[in-house]
C-alpha atoms as a PDB file:
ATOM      1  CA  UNK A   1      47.202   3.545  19.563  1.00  0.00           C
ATOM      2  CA  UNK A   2      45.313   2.272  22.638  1.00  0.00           C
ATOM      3  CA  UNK A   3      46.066   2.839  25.866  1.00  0.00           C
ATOM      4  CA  UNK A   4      46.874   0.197  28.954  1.00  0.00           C
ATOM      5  CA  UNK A   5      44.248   0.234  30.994  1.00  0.00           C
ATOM      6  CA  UNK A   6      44.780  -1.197  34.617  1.00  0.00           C
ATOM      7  CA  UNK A   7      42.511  -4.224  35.091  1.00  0.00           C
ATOM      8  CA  UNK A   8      39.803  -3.561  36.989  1.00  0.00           C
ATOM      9  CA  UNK A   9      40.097  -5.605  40.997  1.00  0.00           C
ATOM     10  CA  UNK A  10      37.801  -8.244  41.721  1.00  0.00           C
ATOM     11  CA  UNK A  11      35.338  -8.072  44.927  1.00  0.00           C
ATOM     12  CA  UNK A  12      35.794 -11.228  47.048  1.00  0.00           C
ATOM     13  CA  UNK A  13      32.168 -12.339  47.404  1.00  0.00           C
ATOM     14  CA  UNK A  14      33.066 -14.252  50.426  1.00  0.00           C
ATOM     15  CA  UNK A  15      34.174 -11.357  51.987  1.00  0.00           C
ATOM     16  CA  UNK A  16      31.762  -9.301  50.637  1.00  0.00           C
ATOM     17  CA  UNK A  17      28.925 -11.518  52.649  1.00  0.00           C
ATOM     18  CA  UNK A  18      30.896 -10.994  55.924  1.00  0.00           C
ATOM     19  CA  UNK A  19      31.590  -7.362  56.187  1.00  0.00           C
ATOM     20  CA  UNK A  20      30.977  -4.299  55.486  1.00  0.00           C
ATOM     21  CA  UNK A  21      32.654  -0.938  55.256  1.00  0.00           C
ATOM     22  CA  UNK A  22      31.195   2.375  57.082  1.00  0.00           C
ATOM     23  CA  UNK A  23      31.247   5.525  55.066  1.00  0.00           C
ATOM     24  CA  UNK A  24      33.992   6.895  57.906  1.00  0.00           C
ATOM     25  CA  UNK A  25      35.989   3.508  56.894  1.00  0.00           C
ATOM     26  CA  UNK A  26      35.874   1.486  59.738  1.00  0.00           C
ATOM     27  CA  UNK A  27      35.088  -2.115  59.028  1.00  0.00           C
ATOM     28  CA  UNK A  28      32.586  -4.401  60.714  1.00  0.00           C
ATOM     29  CA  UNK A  29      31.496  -8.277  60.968  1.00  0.00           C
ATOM     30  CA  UNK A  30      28.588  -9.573  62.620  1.00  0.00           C
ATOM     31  CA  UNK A  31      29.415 -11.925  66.069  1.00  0.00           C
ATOM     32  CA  UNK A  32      29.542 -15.668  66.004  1.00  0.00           C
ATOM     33  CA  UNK A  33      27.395 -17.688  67.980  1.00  0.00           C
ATOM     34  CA  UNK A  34      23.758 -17.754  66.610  1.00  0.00           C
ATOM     35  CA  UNK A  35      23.468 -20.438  64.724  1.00  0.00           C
ATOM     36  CA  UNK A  36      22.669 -23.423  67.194  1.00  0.00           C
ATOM     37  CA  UNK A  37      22.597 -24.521  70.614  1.00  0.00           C
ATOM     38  CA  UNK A  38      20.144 -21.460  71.498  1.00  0.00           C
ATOM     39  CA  UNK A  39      18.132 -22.714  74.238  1.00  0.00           C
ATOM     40  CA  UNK A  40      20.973 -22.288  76.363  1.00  0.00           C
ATOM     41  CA  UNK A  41      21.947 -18.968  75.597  1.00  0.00           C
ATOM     42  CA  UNK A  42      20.521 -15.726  77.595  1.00  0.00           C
ATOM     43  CA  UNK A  43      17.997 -13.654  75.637  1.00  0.00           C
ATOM     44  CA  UNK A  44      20.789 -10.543  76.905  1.00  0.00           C
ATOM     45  CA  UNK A  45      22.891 -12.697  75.591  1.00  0.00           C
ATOM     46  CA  UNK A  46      21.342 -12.851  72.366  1.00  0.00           C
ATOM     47  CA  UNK A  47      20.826  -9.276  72.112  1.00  0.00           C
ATOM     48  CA  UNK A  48      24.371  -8.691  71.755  1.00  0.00           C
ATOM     49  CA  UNK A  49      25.045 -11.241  69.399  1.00  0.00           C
ATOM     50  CA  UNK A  50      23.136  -8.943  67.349  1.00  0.00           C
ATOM     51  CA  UNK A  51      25.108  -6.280  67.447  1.00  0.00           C
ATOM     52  CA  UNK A  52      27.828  -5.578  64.561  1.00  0.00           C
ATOM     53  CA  UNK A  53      31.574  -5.162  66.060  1.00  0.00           C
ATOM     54  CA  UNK A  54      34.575  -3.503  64.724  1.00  0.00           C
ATOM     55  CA  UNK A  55      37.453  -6.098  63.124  1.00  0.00           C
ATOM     56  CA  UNK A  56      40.326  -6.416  65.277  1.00  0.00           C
ATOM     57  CA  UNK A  57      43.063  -3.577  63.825  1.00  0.00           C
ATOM     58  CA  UNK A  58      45.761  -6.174  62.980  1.00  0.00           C
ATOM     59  CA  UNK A  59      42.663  -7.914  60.278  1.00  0.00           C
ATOM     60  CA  UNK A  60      41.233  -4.881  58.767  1.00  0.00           C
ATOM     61  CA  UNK A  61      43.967  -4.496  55.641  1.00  0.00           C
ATOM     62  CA  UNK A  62      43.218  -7.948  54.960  1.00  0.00           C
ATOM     63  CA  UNK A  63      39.655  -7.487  54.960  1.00  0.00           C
ATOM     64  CA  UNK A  64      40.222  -4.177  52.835  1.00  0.00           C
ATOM     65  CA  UNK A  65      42.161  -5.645  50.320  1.00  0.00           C
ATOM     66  CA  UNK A  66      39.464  -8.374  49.438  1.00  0.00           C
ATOM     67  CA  UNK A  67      36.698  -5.675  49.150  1.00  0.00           C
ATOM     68  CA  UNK A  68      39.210  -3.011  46.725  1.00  0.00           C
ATOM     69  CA  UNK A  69      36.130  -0.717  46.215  1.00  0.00           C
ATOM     70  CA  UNK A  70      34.213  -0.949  49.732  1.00  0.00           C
ATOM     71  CA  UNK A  71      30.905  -1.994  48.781  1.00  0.00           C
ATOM     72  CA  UNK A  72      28.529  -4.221  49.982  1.00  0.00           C
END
């Protein structure tokens, strides 16, 4: 007799690429905005493009349900 195992959930590697989840469970994303048309933008500017941000409330199930195990 062999028993039903539940099928193991599959990481979406889109999403995987995108965010990532803290070891307290909050999820971030990196800004938008550094990819062209830098010239015009303020090195202070830049410096907080840098910086990772939390994901709005209302997106974060979403975003946990496509990574089921929280890696990456």
């Amino acid at each position: 007799m062999t028993k039903n195992k539940k099928a193991k959930l599959k990481t979406h590697r889109g999403a995987a690429k995108r965010f990532k989840i803290t070891s307290t469970g909050k999820v971030l994303r990196w800004r938008s905005g550094k990819r062209h048309l830098l010239g015009t933008k303020k090195p202070r500017r830049m410096r907080n493009l840098l910086n990772k941000v939390e994901v709005n409330p209302a997106d974060a199930p979403n975003v946990r349900r496509a990574l089921p195990y929280g890696i990456e």
